[in-house]
C-alpha atoms as a PDB file:
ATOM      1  CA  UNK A   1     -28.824  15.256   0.639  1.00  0.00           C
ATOM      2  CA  UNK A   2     -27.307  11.441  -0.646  1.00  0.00           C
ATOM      3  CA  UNK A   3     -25.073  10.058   0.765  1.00  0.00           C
ATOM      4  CA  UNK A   4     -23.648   6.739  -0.867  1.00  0.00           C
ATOM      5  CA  UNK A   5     -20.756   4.810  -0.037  1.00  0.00           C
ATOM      6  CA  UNK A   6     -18.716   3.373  -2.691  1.00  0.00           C
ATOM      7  CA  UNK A   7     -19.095   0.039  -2.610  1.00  0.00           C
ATOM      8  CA  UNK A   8     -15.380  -1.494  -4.076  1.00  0.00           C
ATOM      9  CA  UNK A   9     -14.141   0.747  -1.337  1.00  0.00           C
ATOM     10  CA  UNK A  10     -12.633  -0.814   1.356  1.00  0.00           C
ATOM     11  CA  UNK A  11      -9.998  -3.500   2.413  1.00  0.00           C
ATOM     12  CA  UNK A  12      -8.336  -5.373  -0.237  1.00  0.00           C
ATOM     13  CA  UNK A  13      -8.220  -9.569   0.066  1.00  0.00           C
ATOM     14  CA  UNK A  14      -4.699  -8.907   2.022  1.00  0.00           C
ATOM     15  CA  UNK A  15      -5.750  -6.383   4.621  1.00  0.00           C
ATOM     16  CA  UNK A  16      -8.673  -8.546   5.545  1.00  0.00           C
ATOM     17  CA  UNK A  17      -6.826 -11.618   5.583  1.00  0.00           C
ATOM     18  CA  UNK A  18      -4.250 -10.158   7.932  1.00  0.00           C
ATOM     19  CA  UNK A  19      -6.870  -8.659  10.343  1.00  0.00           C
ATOM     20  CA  UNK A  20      -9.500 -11.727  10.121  1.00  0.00           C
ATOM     21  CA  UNK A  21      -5.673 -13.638  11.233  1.00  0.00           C
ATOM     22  CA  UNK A  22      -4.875 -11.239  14.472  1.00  0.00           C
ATOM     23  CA  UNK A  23      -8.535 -11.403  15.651  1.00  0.00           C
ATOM     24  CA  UNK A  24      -8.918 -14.881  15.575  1.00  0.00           C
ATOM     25  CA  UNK A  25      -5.342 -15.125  17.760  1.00  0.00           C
ATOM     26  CA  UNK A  26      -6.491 -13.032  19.881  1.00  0.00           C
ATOM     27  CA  UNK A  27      -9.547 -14.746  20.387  1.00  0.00           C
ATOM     28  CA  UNK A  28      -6.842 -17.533  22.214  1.00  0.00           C
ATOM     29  CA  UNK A  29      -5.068 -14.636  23.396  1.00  0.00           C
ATOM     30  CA  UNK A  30      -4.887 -11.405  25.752  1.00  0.00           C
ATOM     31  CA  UNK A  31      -1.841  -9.880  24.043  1.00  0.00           C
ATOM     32  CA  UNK A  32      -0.339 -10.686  20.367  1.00  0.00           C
ATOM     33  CA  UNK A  33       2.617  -8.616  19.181  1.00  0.00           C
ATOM     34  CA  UNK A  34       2.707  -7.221  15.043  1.00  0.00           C
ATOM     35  CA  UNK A  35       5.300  -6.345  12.876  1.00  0.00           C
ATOM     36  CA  UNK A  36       4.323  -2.687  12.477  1.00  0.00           C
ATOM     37  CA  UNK A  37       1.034  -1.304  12.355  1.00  0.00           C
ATOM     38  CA  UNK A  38      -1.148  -4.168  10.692  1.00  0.00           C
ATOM     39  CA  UNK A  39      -3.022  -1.472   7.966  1.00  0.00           C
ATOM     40  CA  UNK A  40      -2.206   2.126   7.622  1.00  0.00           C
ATOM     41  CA  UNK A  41      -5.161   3.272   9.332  1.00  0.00           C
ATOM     42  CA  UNK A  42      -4.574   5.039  12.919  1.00  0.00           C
ATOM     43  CA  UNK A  43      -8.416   4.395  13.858  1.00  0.00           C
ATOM     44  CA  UNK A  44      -8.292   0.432  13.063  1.00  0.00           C
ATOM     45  CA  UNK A  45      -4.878   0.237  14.412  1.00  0.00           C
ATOM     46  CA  UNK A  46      -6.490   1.561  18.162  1.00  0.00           C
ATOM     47  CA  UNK A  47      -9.564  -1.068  17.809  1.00  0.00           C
ATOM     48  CA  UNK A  48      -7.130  -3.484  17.764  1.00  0.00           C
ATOM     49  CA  UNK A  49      -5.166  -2.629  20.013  1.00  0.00           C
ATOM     50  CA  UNK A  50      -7.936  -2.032  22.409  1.00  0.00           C
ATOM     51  CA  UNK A  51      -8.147  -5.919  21.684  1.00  0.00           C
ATOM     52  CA  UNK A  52      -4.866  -6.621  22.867  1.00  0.00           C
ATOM     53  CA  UNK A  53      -2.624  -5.793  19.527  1.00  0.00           C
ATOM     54  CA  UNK A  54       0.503  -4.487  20.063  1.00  0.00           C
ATOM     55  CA  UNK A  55       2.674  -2.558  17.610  1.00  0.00           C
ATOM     56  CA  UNK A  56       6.744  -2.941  17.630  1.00  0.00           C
ATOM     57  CA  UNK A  57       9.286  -2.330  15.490  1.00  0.00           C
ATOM     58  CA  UNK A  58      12.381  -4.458  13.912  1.00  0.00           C
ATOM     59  CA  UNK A  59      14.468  -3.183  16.936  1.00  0.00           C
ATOM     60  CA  UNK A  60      11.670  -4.103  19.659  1.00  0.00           C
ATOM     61  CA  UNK A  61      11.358  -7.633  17.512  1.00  0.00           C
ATOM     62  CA  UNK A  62      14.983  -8.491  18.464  1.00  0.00           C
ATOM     63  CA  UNK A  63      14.503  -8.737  22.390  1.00  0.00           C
ATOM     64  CA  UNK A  64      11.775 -10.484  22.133  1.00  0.00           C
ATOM     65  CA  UNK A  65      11.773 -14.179  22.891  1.00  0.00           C
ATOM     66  CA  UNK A  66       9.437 -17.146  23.254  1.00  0.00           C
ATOM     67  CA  UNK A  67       6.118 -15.164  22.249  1.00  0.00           C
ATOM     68  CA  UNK A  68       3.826 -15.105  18.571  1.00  0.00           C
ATOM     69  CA  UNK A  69       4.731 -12.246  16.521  1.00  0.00           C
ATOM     70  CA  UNK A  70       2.229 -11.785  13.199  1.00  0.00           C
ATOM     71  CA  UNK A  71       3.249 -10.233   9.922  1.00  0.00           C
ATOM     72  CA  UNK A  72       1.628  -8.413   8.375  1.00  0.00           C
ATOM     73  CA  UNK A  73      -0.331  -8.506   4.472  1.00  0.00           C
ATOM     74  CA  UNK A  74       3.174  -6.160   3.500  1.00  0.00           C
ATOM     75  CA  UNK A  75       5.350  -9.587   3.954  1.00  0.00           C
ATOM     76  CA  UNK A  76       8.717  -9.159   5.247  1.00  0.00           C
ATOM     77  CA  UNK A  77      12.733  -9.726   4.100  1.00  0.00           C
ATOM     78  CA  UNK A  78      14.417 -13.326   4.925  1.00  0.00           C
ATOM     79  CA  UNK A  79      16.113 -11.586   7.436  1.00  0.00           C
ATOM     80  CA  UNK A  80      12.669 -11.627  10.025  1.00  0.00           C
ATOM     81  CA  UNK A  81      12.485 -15.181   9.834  1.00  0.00           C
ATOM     82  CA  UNK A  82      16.089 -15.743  10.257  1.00  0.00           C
ATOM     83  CA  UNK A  83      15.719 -13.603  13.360  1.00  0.00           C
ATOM     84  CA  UNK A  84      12.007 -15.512  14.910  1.00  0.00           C
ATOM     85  CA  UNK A  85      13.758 -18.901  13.926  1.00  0.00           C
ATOM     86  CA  UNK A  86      17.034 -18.035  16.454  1.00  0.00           C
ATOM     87  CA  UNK A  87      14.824 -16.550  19.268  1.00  0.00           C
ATOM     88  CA  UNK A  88      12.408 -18.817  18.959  1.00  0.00           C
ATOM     89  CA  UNK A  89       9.038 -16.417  17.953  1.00  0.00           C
ATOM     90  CA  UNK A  90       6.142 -18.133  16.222  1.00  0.00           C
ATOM     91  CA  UNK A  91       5.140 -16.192  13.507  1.00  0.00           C
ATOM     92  CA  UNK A  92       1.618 -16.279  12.797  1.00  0.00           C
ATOM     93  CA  UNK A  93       2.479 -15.036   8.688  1.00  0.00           C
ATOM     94  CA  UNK A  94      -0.569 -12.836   7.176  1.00  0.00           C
ATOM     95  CA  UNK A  95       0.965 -11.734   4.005  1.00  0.00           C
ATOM     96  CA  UNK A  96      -0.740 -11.231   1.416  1.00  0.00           C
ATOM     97  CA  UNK A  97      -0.104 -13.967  -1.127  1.00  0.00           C
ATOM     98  CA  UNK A  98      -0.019 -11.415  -4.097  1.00  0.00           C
ATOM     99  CA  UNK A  99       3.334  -9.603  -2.185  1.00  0.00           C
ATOM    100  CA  UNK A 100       4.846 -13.222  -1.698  1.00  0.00           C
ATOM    101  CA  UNK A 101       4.407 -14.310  -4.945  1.00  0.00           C
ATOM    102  CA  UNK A 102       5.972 -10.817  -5.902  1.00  0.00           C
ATOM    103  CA  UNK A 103       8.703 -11.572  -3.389  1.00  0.00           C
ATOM    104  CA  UNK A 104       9.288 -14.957  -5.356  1.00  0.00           C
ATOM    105  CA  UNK A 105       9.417 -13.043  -8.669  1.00  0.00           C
ATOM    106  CA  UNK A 106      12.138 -10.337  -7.313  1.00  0.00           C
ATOM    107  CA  UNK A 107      14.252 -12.985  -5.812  1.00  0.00           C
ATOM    108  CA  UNK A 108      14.491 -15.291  -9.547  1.00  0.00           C
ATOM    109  CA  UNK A 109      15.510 -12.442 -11.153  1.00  0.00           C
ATOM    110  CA  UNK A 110      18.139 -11.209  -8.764  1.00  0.00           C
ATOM    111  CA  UNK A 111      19.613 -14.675  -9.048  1.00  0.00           C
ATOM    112  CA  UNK A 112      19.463 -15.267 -12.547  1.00  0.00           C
ATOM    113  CA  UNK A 113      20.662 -11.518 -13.002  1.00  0.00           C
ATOM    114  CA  UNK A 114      23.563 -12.026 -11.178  1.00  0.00           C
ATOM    115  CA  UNK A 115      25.882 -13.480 -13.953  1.00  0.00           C
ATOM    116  CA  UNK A 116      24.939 -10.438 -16.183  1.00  0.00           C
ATOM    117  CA  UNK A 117      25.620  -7.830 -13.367  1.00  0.00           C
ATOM    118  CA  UNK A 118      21.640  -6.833 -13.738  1.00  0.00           C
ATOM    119  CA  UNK A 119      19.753  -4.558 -11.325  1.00  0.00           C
ATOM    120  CA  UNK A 120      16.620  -4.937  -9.912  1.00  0.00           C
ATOM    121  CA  UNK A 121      14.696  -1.794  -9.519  1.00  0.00           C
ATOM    122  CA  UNK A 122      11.485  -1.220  -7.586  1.00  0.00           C
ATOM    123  CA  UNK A 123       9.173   1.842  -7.800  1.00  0.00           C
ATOM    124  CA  UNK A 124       8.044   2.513  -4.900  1.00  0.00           C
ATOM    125  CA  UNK A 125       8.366   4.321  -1.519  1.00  0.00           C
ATOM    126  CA  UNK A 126      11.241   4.246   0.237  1.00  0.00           C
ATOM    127  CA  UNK A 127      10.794   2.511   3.935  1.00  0.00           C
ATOM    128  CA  UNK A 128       7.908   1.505   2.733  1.00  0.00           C
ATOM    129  CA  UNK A 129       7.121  -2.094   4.663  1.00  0.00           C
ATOM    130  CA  UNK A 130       6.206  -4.179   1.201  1.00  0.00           C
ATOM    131  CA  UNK A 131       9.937  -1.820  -0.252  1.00  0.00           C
ATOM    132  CA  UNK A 132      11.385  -3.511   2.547  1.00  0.00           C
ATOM    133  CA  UNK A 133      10.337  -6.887   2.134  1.00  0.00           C
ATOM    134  CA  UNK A 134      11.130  -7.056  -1.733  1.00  0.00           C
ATOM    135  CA  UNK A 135      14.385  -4.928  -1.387  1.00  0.00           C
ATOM    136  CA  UNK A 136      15.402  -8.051   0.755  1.00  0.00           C
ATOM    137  CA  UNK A 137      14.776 -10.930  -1.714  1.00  0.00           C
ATOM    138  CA  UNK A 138      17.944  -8.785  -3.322  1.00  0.00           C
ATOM    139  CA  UNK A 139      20.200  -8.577  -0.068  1.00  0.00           C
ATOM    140  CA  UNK A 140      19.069  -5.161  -0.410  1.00  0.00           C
ATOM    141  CA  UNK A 141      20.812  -4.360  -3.087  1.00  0.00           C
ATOM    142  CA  UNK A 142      17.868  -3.717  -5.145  1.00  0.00           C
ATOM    143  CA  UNK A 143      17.495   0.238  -6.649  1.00  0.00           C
ATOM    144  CA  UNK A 144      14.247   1.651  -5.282  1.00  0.00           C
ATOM    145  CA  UNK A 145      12.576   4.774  -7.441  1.00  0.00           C
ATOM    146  CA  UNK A 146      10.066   6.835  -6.689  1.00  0.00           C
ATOM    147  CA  UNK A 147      10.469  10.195  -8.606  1.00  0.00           C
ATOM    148  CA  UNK A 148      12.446  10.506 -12.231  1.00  0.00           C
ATOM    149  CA  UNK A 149      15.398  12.358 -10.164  1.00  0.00           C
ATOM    150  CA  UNK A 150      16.094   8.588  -8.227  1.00  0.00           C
ATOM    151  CA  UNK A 151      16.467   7.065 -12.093  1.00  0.00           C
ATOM    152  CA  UNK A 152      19.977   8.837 -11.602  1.00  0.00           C
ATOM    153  CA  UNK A 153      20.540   5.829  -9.244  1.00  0.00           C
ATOM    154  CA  UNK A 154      20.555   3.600 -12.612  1.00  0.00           C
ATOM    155  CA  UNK A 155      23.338   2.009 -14.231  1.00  0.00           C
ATOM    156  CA  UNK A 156      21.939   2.088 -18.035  1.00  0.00           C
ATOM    157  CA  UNK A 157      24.699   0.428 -19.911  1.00  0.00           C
ATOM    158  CA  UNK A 158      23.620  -2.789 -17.837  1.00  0.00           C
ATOM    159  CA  UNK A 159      20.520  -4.572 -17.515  1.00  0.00           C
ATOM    160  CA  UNK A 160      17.587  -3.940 -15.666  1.00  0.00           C
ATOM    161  CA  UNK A 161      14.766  -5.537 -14.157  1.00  0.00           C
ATOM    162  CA  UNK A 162      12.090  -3.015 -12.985  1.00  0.00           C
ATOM    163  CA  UNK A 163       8.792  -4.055 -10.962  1.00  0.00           C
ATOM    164  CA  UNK A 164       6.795  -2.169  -8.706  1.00  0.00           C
ATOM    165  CA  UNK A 165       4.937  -2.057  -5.297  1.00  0.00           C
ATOM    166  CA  UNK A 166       1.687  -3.730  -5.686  1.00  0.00           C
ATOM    167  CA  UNK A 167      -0.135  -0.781  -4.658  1.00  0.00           C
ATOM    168  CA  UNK A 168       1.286   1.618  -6.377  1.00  0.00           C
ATOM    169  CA  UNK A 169      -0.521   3.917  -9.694  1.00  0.00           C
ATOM    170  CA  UNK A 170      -0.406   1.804 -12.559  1.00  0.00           C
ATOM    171  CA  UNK A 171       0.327   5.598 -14.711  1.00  0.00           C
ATOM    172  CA  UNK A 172       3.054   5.891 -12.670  1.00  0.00           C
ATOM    173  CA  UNK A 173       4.598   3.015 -13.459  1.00  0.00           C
ATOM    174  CA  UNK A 174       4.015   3.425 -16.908  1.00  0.00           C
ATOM    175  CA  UNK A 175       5.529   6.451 -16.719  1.00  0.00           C
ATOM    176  CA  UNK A 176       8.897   5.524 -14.962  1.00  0.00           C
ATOM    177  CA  UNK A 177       9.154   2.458 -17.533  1.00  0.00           C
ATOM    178  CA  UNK A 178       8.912   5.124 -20.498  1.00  0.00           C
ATOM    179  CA  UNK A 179      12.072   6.566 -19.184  1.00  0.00           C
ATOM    180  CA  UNK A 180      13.915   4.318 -18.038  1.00  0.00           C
ATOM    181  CA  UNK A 181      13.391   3.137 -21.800  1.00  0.00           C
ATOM    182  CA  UNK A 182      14.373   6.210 -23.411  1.00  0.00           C
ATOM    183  CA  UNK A 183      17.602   7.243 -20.910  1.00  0.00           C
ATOM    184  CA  UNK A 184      18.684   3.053 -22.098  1.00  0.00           C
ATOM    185  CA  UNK A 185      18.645   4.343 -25.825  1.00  0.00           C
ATOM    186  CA  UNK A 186      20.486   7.779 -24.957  1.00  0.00           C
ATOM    187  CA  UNK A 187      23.129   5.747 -23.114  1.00  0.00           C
ATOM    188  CA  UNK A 188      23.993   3.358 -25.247  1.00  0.00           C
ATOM    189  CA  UNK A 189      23.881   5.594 -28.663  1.00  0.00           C
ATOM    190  CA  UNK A 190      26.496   3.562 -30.135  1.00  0.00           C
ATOM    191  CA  UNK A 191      26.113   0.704 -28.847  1.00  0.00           C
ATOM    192  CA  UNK A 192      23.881  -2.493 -28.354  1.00  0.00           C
ATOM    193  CA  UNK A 193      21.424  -2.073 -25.734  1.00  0.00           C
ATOM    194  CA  UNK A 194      21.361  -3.938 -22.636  1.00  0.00           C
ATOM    195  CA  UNK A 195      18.313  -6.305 -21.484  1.00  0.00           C
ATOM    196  CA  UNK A 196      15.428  -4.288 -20.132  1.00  0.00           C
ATOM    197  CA  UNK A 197      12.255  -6.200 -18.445  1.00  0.00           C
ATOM    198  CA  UNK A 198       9.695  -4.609 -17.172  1.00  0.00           C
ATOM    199  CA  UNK A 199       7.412  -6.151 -14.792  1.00  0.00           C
ATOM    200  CA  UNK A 200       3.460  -4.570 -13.651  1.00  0.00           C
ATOM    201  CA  UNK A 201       3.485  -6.418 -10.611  1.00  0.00           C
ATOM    202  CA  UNK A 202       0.841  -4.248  -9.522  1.00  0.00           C
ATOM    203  CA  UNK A 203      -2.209  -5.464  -7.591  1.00  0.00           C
ATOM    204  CA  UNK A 204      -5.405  -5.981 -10.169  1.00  0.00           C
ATOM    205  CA  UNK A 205      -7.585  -5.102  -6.697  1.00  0.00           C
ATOM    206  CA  UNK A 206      -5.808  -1.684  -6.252  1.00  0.00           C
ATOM    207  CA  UNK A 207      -5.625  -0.667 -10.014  1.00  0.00           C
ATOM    208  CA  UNK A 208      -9.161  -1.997 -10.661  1.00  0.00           C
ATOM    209  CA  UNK A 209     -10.116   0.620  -8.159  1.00  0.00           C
ATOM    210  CA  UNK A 210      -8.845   3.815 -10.344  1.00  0.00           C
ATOM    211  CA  UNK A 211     -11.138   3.173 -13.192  1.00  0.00           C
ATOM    212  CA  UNK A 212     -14.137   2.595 -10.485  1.00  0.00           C
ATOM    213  CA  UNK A 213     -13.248   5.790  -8.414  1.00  0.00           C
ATOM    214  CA  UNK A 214     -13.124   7.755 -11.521  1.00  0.00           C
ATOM    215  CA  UNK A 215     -16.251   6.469 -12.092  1.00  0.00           C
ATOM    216  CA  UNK A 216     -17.993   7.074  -8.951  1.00  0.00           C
ATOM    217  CA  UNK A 217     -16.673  10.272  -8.515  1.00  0.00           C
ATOM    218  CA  UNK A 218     -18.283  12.190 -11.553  1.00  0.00           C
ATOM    219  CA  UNK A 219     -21.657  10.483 -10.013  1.00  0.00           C
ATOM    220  CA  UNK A 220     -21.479  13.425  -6.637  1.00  0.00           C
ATOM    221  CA  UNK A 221     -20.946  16.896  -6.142  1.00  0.00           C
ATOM    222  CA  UNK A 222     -18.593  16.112  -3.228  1.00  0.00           C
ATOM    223  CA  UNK A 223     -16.239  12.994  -2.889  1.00  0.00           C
ATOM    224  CA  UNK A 224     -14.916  12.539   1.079  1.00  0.00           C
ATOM    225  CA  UNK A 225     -11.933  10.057   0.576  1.00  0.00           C
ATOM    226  CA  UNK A 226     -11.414   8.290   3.930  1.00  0.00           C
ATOM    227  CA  UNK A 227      -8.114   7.017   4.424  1.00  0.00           C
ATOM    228  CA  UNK A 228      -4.538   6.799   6.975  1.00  0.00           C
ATOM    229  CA  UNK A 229      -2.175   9.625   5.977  1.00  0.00           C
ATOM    230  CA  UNK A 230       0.659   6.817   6.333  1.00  0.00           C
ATOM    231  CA  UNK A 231      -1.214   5.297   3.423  1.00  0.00           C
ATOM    232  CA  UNK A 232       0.311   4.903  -0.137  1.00  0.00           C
ATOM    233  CA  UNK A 233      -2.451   3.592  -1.762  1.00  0.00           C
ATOM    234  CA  UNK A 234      -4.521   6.046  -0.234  1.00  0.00           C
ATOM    235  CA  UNK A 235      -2.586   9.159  -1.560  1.00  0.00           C
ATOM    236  CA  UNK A 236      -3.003   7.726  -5.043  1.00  0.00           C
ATOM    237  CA  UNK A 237      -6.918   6.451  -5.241  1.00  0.00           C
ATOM    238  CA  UNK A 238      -7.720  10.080  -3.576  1.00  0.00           C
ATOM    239  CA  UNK A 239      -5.801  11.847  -6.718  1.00  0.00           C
ATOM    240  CA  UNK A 240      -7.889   9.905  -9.105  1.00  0.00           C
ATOM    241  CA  UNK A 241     -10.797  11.453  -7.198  1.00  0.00           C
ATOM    242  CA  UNK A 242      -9.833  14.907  -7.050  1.00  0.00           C
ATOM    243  CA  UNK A 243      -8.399  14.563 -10.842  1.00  0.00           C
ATOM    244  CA  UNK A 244     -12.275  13.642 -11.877  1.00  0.00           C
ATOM    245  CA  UNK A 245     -14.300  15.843  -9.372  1.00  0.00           C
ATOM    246  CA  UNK A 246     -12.663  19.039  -7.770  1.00  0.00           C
ATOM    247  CA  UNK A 247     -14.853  18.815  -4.698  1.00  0.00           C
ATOM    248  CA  UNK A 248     -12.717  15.992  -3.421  1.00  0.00           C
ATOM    249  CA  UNK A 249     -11.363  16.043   0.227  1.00  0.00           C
ATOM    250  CA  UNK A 250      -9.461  13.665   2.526  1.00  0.00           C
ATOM    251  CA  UNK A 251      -9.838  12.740   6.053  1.00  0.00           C
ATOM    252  CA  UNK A 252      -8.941  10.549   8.437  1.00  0.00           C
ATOM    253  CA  UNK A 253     -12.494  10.230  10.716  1.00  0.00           C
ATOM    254  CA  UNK A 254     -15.453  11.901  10.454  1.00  0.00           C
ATOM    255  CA  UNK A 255     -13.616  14.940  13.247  1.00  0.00           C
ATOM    256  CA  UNK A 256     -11.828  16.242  10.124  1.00  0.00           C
ATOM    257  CA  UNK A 257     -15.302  16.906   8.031  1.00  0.00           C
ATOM    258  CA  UNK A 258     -16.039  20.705   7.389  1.00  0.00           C
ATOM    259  CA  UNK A 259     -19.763  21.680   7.108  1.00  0.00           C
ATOM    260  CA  UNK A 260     -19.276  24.300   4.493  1.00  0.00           C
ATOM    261  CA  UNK A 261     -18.281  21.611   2.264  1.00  0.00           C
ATOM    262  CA  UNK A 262     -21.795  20.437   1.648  1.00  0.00           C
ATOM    263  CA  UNK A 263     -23.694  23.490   1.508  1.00  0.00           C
ATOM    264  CA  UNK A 264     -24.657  23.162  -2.110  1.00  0.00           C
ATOM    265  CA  UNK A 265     -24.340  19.579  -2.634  1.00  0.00           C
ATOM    266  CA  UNK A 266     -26.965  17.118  -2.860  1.00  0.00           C
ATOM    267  CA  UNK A 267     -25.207  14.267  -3.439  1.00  0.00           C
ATOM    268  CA  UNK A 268     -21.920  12.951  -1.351  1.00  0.00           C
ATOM    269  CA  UNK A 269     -19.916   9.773  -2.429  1.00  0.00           C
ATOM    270  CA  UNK A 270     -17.791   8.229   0.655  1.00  0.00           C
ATOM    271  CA  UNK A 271     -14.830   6.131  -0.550  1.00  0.00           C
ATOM    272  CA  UNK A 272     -11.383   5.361   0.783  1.00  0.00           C
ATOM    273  CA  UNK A 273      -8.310   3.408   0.664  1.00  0.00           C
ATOM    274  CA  UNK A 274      -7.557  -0.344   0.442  1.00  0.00           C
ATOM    275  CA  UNK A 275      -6.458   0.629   4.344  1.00  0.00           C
ATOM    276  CA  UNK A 276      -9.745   2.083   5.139  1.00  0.00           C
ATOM    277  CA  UNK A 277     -12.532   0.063   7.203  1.00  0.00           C
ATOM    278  CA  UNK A 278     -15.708   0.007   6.167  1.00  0.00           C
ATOM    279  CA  UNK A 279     -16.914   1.115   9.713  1.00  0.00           C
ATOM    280  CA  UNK A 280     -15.319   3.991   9.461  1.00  0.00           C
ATOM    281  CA  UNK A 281     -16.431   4.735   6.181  1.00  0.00           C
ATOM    282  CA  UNK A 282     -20.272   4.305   7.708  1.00  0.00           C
ATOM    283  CA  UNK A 283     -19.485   6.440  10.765  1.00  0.00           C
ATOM    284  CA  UNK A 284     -18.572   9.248   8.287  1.00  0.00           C
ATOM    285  CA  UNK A 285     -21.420   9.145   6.285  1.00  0.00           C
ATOM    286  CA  UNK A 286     -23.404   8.968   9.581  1.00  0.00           C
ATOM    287  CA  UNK A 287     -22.344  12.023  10.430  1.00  0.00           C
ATOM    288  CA  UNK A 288     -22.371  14.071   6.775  1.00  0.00           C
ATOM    289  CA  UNK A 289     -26.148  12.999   7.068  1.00  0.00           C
ATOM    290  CA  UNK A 290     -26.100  14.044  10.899  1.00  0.00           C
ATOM    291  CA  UNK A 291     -25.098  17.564   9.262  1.00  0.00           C
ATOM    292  CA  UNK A 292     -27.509  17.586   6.016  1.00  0.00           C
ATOM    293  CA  UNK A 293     -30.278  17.121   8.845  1.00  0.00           C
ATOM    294  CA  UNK A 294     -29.566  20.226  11.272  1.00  0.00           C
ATOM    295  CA  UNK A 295     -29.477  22.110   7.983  1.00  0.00           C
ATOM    296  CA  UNK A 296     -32.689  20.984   6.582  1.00  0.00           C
END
């Protein structure tokens, strides 16, 4: 049996920017605190923090004084910086310059909005960390969608900014901006129709990936899709796999593989998230070949 790893799988520019950032502090250092965990992977998260990472929350953040706190490649609202500048926490700032320039974009058009009572609406997840950090450019005041039901939320007799989470499915957003287009037209029938902008602030290394997955997954019989349940990115790139090739599965580690998956293949493609490691990626093919082995 083949087993190939996909080889645009992996971390995106951001991810490895942020990690490359917390292992070279550490290098320095025997403990550095982050912002949340630093990728949505639960097996990267516990390499790192068997290097002295440690995970805390907004709530944890506030007690803390006098130490190095990093941020993550998600980027954060005004308010964290507000916060490290009065208790004096050095932030050592990984995000990802494609989220701050997006931050940038959402704050100028909350501002400039303003006069025209505009909204500013994001589709994406809810809690999300990068949701979070762009919801605060707009004092939080910005209307986050993820399903047609939350367009509801909308005023559509004023204007309306939408962008999106940069890792979220390019369709999707498509999608949401054809009807947010057509429930502007219903509500204002007899009327003149307020300014709509729509912005695909989307990452071009996440939705480069759909086309490629699509791709590489008509080229197996079986597609394993490694990736962090927590991961949004992940949930999407898998459902371009199992759209193109039924014999898709997900998993977190190589634990979760089932033999009776590969009985009749003889090829296996290995791909994953913009979260995922490659390590972990080559420990699960590892052990799919482990398997093809004993049954040869």
């Amino acid at each position: 049996m083949n087993v190939t790893i996909d080889k645009n799988s992996g971390y995106c520019f951001g991810v490895e920017f942020a990690i490359q950032m917390a292992e070279d502090e550490m290098e320095h250092s025997e403990e550095l605190y982050c912002l949340g965990d630093i990728v949505h992977n639960s097996m990267e998260v516990q390499r790192l923090y068997n290097k002295g990472l440690r995970i805390i929350d907004r709530e944890q953040l506030k007690e803390l004084r006098d130490c190095k706190v990093l941020i993550r490649a998600h980027g954060e609202p005004p308010e964290t910086y507000k916060l490290a500048l009065e208790n004096n926490i050095e932030l050592i700032d990984a995000s990802c310059p494609v989220v701050l320039k997006l931050q940038n974009r959402v704050k100028h058009a909350y501002d400039t909005g303003k006069p025209d009572k505009g909204q500013i609406v994001l589709y994406g997840q809810v809690g999300h960390a990068e949701v979070i950090g762009l919801a605060g450019q707009t004092g939080d005041e910005a209307i986050i969608v993820t399903t047609e039901a939350d367009l509801d939320k909308i005023d559509f007799t004023r204007p309306v900014t939408l962008f999106s989470q940069t890792t979220k499915s390019t369709k999707g957003f498509y999608h949401i901006k054809e009807l947010i287009e057509e429930r502007i037209r219903q509500a204002n029938a007899d009327s003149a129709q307020p300014a709509f902008s729509a912005n695909d602030s989307i990452c071009r290394q996440v939705s480069n990936r759909e086309p490629q997955l699509a791709r590489f997954s008509t080229e197996h019989d079986v597609i394993v899709f490694v990736s962090g349940k927590k991961s949004s990115n992940g949930k999407a790139l898998y459902s371009v796999c199992k759209q193109h090739n039924p014999n898709s599965y997900f998993v977190e580690n190589e634990e979760e593989l089932q033999e009776e998956w590969f009985q009749q293949a003889s090829s296996v493609g290995i791909c994953g998230a913009t979260s995922t490691p490659m390590w972990l990626m080559e420990q699960v093919a590892a052990h799919i070949s482990s398997i093809s082995a004993v049954e040869a």
